[in-house]
Protein backbone atom coordinates (compact mmCIF):
# COMPACT_ATOMS: atom_id res chain seq x y z
CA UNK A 1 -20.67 -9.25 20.15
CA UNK A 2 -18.35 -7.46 22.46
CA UNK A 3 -18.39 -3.68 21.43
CA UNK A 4 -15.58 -2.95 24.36
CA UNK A 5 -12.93 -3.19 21.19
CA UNK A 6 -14.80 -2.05 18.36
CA UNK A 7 -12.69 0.78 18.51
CA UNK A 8 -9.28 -0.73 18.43
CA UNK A 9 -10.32 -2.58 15.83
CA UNK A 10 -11.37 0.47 13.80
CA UNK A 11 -8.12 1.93 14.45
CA UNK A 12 -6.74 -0.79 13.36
CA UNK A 13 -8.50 -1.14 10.14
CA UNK A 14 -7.54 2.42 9.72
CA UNK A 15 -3.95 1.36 10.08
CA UNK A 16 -4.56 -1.52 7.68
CA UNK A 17 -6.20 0.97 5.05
CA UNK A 18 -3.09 3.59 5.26
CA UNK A 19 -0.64 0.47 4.80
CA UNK A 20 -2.46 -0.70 1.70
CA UNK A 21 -2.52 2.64 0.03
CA UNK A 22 1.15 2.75 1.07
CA UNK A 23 1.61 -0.21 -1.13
CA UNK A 24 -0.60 0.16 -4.21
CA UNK A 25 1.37 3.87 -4.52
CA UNK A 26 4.79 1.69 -4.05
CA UNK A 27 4.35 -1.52 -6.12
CA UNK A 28 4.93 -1.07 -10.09
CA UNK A 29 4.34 -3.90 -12.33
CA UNK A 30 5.42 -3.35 -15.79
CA UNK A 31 3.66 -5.74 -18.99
CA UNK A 32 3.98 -5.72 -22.93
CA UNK A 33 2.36 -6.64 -26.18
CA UNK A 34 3.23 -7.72 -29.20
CA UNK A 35 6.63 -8.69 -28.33
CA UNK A 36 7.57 -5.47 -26.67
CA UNK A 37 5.86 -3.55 -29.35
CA UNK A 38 4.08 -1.37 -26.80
CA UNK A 39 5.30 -1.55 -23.23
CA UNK A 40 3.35 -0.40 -19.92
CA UNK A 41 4.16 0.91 -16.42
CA UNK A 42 1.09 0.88 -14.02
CA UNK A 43 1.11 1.12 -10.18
CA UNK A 44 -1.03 -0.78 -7.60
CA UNK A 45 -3.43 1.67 -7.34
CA UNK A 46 -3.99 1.02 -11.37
CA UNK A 47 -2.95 4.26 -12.46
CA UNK A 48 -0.49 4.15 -15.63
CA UNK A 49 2.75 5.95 -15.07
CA UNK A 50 3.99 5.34 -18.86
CA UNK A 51 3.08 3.43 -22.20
CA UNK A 52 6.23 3.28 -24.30
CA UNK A 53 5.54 2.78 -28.24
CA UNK A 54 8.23 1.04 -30.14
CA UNK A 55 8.95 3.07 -33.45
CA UNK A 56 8.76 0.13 -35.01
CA UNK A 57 5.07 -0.60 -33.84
CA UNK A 58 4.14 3.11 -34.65
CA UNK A 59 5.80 3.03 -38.39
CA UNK A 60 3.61 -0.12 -38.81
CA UNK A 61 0.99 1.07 -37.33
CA UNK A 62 0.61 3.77 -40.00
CA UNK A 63 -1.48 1.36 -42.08
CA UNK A 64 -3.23 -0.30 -39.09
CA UNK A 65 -4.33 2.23 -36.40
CA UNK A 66 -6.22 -0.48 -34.52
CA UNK A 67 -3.81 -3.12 -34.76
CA UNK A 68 -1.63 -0.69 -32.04
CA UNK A 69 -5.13 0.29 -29.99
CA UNK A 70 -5.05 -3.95 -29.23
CA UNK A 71 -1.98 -3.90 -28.74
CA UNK A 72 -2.28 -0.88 -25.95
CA UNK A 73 -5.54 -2.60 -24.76
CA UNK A 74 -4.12 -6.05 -24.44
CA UNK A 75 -0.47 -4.20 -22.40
CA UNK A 76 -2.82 -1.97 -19.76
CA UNK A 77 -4.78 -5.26 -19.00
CA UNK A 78 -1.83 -7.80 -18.65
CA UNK A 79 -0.04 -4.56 -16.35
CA UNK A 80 -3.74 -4.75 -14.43
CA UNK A 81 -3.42 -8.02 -13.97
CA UNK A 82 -0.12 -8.24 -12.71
CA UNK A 83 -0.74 -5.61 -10.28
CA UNK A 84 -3.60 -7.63 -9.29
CA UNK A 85 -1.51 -10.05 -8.41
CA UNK A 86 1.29 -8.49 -6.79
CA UNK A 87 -1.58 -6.70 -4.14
CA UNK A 88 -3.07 -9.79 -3.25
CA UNK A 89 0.43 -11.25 -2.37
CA UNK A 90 1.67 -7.95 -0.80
CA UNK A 91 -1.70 -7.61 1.10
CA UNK A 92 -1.99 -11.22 2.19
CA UNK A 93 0.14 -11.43 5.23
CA UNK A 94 -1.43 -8.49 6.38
CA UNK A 95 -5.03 -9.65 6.35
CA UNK A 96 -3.67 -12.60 7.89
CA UNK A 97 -2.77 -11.41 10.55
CA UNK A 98 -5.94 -10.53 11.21
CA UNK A 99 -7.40 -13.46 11.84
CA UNK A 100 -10.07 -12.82 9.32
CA UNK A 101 -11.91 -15.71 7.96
CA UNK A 102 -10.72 -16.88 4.67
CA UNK A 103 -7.69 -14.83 5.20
């Protein structure tokens, strides 16, 4: 192994690192439930920025508290999943570039 570069490369992955955190702060990916019922905003870095509640959903949630708790649940992790998504294609020509393995 040549260490000569191992430092360039850590700067690099430094580089890399600040980039990505760049982008999970920038990308938003926004998901629903029950056909807009309850609504979610999340960033890359998974973070929720809002949940948005229909009125409709609340009023008929009076009788069914954990009908709307599913509801929430199932809206964070389709948001999660599309951020998921959106990092690994934001974050894939950069890796590439690389010349990682597998990348």
């Amino acid at each position: 192994m040549d260490f000569s570069k191992m430092g360039e490369m850590l700067s690099q992955a430094t580089a890399l690192r600040e980039q990505m955190d760049e982008k999970l702060a920038a990308t938003v990916v926004e998901a629903d439930a029950g056909g807009g019922a309850v609504s979610v905003r999340m960033n890359g870095r998974k973070e929720v920025l809002k949940l948005t509640i229909a009125p409709s959903a609340a009023t008929a949630a009076a009788g069914d508290i954990e009908m709307l708790e599913d509801l929430i649940v199932a809206a964070i992790n389709e948001a999660g999943r599309k951020a998921d998504a959106a990092m690994q294609n934001a974050t894939a020509g950069m890796l590439g570039g690389l010349g990682l393995p597998g990348m």
